[in-house]
PDB file of N, CA and C in Angstrom:
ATOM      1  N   UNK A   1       0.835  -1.171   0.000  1.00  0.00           N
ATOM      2  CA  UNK A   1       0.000   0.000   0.000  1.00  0.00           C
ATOM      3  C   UNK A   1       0.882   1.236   0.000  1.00  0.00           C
ATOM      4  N   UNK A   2       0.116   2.359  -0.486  1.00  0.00           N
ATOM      5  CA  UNK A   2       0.937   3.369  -0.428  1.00  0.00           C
ATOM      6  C   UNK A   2       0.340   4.604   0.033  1.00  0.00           C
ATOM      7  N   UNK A   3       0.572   5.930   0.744  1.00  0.00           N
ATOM      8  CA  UNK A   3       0.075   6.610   1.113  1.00  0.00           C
ATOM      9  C   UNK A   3      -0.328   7.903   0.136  1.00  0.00           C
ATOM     10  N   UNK A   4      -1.364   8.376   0.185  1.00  0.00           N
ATOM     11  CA  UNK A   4      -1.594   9.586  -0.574  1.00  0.00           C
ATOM     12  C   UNK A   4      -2.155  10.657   0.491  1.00  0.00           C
ATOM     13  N   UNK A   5      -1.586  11.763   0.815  1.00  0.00           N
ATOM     14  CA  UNK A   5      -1.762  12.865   1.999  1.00  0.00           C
ATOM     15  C   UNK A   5      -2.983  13.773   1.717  1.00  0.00           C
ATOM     16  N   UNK A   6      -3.997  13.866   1.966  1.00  0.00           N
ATOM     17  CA  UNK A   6      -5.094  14.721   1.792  1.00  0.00           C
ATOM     18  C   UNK A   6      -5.461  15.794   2.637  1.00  0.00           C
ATOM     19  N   UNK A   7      -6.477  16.760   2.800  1.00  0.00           N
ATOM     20  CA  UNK A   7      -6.327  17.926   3.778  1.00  0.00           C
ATOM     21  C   UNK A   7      -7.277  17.045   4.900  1.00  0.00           C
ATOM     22  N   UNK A   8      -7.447  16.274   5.027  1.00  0.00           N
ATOM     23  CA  UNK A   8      -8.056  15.290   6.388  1.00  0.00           C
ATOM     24  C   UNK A   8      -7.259  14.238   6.781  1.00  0.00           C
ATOM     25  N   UNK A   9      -5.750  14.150   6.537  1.00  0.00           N
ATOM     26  CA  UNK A   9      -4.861  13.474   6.826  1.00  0.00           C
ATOM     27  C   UNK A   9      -4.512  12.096   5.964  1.00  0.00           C
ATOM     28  N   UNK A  10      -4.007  10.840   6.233  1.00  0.00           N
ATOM     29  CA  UNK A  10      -3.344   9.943   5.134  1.00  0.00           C
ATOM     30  C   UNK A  10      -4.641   9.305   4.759  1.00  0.00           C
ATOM     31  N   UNK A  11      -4.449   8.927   3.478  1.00  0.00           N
ATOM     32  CA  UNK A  11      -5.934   7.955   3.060  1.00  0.00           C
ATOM     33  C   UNK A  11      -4.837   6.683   2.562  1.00  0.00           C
ATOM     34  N   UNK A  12      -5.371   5.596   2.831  1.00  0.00           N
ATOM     35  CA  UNK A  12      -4.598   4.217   1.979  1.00  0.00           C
ATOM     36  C   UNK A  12      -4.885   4.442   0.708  1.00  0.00           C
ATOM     37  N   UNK A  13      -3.910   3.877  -0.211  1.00  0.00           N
ATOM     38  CA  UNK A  13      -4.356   3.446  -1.596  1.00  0.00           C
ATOM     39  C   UNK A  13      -3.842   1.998  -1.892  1.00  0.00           C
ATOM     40  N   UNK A  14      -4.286   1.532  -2.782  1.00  0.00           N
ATOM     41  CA  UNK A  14      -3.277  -0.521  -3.239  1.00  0.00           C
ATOM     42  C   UNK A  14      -2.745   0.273  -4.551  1.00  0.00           C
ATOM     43  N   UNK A  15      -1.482   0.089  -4.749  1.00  0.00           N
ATOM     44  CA  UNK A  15      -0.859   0.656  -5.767  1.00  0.00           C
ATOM     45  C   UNK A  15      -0.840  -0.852  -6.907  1.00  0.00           C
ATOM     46  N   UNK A  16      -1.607  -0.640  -8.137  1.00  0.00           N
ATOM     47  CA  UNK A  16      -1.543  -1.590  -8.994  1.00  0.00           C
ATOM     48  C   UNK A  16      -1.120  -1.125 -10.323  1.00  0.00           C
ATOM     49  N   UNK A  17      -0.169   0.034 -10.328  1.00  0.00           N
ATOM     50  CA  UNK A  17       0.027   0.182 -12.014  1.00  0.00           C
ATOM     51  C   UNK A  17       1.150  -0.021 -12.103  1.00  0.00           C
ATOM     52  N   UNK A  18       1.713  -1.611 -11.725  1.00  0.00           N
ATOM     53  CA  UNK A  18       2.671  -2.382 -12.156  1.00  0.00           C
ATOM     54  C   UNK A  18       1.874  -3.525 -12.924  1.00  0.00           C
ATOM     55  N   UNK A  19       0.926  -3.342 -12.975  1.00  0.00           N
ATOM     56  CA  UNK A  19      -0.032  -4.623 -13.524  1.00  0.00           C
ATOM     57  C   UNK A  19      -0.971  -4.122 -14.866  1.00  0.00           C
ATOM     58  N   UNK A  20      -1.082  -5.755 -15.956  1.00  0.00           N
ATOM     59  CA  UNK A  20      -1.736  -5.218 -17.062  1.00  0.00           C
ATOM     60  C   UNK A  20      -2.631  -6.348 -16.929  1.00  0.00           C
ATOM     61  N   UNK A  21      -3.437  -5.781 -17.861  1.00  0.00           N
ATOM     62  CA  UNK A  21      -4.506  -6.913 -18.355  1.00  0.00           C
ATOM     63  C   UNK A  21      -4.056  -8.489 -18.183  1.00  0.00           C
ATOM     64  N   UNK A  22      -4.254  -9.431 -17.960  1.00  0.00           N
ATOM     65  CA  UNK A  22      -5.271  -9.719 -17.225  1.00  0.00           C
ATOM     66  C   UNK A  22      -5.156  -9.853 -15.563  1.00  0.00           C
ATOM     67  N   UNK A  23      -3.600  -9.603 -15.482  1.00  0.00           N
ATOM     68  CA  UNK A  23      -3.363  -9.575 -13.548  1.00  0.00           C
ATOM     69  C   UNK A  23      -3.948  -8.588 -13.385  1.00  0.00           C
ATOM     70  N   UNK A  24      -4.014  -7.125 -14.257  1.00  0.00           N
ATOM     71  CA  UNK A  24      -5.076  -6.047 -13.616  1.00  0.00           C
ATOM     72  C   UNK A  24      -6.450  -6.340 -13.205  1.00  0.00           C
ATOM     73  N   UNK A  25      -6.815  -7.164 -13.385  1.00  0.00           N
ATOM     74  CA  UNK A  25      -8.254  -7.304 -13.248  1.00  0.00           C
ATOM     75  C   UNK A  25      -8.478  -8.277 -12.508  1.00  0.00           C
ATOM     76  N   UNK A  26      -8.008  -9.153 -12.029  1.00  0.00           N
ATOM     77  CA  UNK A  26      -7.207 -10.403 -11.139  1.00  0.00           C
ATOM     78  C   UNK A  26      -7.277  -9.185  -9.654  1.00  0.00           C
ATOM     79  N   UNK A  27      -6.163  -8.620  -9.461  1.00  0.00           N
ATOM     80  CA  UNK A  27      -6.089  -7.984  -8.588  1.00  0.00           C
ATOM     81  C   UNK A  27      -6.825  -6.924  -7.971  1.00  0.00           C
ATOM     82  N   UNK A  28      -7.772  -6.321  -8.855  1.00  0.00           N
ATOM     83  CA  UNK A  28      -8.696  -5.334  -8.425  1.00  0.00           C
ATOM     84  C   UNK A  28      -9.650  -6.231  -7.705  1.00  0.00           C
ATOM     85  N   UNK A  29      -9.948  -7.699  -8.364  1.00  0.00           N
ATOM     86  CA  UNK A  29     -11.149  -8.215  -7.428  1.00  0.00           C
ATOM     87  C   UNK A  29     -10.732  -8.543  -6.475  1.00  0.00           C
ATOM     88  N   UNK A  30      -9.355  -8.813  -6.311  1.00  0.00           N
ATOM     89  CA  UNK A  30      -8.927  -9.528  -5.246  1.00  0.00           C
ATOM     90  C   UNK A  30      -8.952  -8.389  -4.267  1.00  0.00           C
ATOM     91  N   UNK A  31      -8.601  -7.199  -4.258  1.00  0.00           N
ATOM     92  CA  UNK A  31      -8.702  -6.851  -3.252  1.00  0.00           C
ATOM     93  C   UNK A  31     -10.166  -5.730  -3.221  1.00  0.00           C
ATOM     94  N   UNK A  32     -11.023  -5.601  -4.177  1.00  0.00           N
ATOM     95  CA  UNK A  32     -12.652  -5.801  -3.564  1.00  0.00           C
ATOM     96  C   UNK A  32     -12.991  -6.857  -2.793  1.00  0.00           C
ATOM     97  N   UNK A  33     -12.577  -7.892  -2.783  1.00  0.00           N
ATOM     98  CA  UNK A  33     -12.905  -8.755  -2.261  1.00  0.00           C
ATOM     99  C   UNK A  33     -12.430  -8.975  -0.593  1.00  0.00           C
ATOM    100  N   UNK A  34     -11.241  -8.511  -0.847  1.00  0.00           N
ATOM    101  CA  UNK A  34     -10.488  -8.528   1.020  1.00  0.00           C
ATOM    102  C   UNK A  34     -10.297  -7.201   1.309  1.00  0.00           C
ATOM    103  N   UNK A  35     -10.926  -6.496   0.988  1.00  0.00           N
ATOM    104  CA  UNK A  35     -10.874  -4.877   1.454  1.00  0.00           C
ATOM    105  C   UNK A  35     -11.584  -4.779   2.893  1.00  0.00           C
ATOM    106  N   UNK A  36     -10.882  -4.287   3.311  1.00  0.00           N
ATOM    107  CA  UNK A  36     -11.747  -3.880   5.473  1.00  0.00           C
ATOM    108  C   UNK A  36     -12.696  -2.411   5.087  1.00  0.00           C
ATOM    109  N   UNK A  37     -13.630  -2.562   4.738  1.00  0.00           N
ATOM    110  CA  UNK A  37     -14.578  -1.288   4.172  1.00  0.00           C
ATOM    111  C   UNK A  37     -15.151  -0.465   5.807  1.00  0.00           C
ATOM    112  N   UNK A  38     -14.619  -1.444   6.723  1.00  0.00           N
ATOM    113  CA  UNK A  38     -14.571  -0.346   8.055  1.00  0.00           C
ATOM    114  C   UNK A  38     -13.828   1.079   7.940  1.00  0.00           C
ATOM    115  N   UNK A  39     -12.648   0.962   7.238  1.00  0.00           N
ATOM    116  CA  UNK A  39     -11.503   1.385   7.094  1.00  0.00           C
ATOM    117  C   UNK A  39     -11.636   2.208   6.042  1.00  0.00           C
ATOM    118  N   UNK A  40     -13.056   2.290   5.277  1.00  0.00           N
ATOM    119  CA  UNK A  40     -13.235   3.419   4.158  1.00  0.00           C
ATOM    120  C   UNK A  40     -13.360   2.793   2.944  1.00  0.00           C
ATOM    121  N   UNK A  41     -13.426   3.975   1.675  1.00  0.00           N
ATOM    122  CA  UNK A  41     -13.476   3.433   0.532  1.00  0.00           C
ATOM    123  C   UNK A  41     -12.551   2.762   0.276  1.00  0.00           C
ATOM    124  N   UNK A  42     -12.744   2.012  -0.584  1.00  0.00           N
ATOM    125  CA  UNK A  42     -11.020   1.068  -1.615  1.00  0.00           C
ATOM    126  C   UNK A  42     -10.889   1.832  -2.319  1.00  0.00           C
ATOM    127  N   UNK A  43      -9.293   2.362  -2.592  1.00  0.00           N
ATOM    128  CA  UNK A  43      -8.850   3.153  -3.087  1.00  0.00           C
ATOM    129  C   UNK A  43      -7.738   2.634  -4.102  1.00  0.00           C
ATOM    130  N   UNK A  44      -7.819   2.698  -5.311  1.00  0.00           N
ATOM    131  CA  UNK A  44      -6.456   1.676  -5.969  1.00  0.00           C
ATOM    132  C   UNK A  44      -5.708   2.919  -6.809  1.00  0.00           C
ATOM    133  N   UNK A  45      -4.318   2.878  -7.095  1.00  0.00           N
ATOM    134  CA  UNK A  45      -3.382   3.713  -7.262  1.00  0.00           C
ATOM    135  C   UNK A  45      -3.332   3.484  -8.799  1.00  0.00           C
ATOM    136  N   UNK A  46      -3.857   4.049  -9.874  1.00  0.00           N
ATOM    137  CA  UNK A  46      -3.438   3.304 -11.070  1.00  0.00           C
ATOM    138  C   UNK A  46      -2.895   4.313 -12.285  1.00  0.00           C
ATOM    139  N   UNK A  47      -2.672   4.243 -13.321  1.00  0.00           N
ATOM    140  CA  UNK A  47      -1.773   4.394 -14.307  1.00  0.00           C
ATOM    141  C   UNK A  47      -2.513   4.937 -14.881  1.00  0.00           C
ATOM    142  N   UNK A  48      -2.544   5.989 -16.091  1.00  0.00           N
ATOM    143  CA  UNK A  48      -3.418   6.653 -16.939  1.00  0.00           C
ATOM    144  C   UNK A  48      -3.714   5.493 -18.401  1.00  0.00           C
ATOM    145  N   UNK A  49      -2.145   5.215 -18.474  1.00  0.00           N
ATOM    146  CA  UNK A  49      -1.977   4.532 -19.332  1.00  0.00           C
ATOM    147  C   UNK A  49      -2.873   2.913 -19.333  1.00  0.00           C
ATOM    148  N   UNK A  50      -3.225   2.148 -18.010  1.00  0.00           N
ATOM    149  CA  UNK A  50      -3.627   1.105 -17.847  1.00  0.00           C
ATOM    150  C   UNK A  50      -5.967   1.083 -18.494  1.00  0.00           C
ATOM    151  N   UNK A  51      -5.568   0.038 -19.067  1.00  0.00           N
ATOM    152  CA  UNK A  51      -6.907   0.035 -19.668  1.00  0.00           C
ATOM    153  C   UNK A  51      -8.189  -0.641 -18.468  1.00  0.00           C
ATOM    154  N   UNK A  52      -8.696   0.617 -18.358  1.00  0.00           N
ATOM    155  CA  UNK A  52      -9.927   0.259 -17.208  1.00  0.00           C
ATOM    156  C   UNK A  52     -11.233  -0.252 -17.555  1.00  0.00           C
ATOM    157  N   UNK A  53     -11.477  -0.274 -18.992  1.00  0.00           N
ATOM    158  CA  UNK A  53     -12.662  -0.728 -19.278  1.00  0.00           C
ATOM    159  C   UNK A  53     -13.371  -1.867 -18.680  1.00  0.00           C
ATOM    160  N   UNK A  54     -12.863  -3.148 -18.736  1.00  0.00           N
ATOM    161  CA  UNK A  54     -13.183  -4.445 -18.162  1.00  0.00           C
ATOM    162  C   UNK A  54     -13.612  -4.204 -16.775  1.00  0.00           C
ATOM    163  N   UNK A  55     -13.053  -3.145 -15.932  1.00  0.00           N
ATOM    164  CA  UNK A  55     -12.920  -2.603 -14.409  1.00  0.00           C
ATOM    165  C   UNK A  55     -14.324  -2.231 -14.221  1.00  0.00           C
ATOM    166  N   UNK A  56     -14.243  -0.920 -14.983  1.00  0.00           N
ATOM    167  CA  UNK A  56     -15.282  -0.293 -15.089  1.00  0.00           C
ATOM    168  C   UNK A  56     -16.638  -0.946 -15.467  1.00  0.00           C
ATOM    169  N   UNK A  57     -16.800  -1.798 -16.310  1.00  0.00           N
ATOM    170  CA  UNK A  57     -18.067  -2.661 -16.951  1.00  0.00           C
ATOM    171  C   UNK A  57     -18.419  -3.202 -15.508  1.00  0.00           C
ATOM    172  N   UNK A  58     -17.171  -3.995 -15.095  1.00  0.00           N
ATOM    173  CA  UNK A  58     -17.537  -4.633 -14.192  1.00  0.00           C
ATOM    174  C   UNK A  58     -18.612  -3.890 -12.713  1.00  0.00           C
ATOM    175  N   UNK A  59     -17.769  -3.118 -12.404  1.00  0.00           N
ATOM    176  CA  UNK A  59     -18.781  -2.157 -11.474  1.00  0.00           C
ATOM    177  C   UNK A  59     -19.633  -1.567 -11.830  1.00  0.00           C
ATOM    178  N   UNK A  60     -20.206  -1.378 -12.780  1.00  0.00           N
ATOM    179  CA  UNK A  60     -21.505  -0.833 -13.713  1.00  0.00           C
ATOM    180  C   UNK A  60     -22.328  -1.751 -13.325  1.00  0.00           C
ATOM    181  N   UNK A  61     -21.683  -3.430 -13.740  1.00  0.00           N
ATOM    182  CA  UNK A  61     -22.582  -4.505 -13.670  1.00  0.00           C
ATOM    183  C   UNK A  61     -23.536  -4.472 -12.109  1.00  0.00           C
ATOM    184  N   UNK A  62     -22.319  -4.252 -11.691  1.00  0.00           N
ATOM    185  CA  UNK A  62     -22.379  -4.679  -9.853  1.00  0.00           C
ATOM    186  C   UNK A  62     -23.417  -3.499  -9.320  1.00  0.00           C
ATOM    187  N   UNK A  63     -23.560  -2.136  -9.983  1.00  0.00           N
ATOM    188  CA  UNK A  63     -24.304  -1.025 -10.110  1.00  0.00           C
ATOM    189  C   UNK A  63     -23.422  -0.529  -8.476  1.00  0.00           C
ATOM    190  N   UNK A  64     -22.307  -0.763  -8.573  1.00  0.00           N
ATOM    191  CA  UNK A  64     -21.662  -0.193  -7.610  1.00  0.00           C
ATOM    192  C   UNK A  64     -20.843   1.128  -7.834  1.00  0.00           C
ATOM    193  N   UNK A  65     -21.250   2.073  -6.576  1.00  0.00           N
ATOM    194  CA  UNK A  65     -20.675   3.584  -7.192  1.00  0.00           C
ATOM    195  C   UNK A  65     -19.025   3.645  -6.926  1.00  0.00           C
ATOM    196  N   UNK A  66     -18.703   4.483  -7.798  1.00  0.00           N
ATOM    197  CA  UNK A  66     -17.089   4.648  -7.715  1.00  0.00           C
ATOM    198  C   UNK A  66     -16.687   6.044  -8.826  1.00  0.00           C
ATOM    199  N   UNK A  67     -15.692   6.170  -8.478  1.00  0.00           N
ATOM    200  CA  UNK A  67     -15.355   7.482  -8.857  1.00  0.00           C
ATOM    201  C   UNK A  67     -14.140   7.033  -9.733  1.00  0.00           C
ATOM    202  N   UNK A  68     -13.462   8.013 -10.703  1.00  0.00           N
ATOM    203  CA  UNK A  68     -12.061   8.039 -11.390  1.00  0.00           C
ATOM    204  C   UNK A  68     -11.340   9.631 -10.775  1.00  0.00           C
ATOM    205  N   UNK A  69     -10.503   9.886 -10.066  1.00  0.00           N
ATOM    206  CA  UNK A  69      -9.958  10.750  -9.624  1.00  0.00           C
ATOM    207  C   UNK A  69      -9.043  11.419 -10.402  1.00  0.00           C
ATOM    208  N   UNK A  70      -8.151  11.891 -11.159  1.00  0.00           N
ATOM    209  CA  UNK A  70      -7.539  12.196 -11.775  1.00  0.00           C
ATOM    210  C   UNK A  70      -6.448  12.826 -10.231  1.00  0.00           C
ATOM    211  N   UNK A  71      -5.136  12.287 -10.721  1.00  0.00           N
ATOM    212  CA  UNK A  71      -3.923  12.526  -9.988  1.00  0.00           C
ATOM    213  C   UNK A  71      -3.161  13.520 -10.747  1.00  0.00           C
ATOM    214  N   UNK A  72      -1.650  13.741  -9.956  1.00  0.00           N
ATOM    215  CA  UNK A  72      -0.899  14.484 -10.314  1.00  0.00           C
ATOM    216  C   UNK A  72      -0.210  13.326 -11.752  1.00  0.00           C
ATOM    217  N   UNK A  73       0.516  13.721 -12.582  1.00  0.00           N
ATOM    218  CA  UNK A  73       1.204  13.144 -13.942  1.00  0.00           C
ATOM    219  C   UNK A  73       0.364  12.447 -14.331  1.00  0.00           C
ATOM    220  N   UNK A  74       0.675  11.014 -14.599  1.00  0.00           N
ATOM    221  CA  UNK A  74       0.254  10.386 -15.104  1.00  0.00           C
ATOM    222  C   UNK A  74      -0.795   9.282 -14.335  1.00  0.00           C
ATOM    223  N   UNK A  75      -1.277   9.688 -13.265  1.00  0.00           N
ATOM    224  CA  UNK A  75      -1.983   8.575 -12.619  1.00  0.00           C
ATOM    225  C   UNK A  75      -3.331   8.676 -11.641  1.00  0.00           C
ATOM    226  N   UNK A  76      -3.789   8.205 -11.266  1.00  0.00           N
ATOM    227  CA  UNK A  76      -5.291   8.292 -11.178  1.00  0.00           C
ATOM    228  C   UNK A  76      -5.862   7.438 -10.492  1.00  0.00           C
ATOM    229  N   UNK A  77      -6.840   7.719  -9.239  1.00  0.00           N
ATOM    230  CA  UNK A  77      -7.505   6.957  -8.422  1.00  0.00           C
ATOM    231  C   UNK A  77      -9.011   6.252  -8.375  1.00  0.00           C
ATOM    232  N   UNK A  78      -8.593   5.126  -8.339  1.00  0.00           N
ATOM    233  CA  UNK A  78     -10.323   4.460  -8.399  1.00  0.00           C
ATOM    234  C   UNK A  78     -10.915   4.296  -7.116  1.00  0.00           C
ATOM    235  N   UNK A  79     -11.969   4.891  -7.057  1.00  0.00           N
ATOM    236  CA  UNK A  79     -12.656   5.102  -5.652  1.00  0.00           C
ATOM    237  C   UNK A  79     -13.591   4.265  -5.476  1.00  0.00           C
ATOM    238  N   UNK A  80     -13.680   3.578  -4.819  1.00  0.00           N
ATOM    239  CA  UNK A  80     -14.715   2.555  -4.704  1.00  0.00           C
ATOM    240  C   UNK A  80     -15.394   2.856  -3.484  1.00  0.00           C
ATOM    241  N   UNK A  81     -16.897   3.554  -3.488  1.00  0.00           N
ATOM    242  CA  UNK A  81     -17.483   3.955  -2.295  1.00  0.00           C
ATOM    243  C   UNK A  81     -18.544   2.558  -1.579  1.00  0.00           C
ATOM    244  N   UNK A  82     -18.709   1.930  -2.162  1.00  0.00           N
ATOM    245  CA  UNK A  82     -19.557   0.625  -1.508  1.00  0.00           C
ATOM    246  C   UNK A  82     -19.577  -0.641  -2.074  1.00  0.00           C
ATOM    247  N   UNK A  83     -19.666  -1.550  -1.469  1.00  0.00           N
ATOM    248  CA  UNK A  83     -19.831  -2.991  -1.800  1.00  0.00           C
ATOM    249  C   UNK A  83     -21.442  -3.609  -1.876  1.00  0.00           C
TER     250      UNK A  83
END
């Protein structure tokens, strides 16, 4: 995990933009799946460059809300507000 500093102090993120198709998508469920949602949204660290479509369909399916954050350079946060 890695930290990202906000004006309400550290939020977690799972940093996955070392990963492509199909471990990307492997790993996003995996950790929807073992996420402590006590602990807040799931937050994943990802790449501009990494293709989210499959991601995205998927939580459409699930009609689960989530956000795309846009980061500093090249990278960008997927917010996952509920299960």
């Amino acid at each position: 995990m890695s930290d990202l500093y906000g004006g309400t102090g550290v939020k977690f993120m799972h940093d996955l933009r070392e990963f492509t198709c199909p471990a990307l998508f492997v790993q996003f469920k995996w950790r929807l799946k073992h996420h402590d949602y006590t602990l807040g949204e799931l937050r994943l660290l990802l790449s501009k460059d990494q293709n989210l479509v499959d991601i995205k369909n998927y939580l459409e399916q699930q009609a689960m809300n989530y956000q795309v954050i846009d980061l500093k350079k090249e990278e960008v946060c997927l917010e996952i507000m509920d299960v």
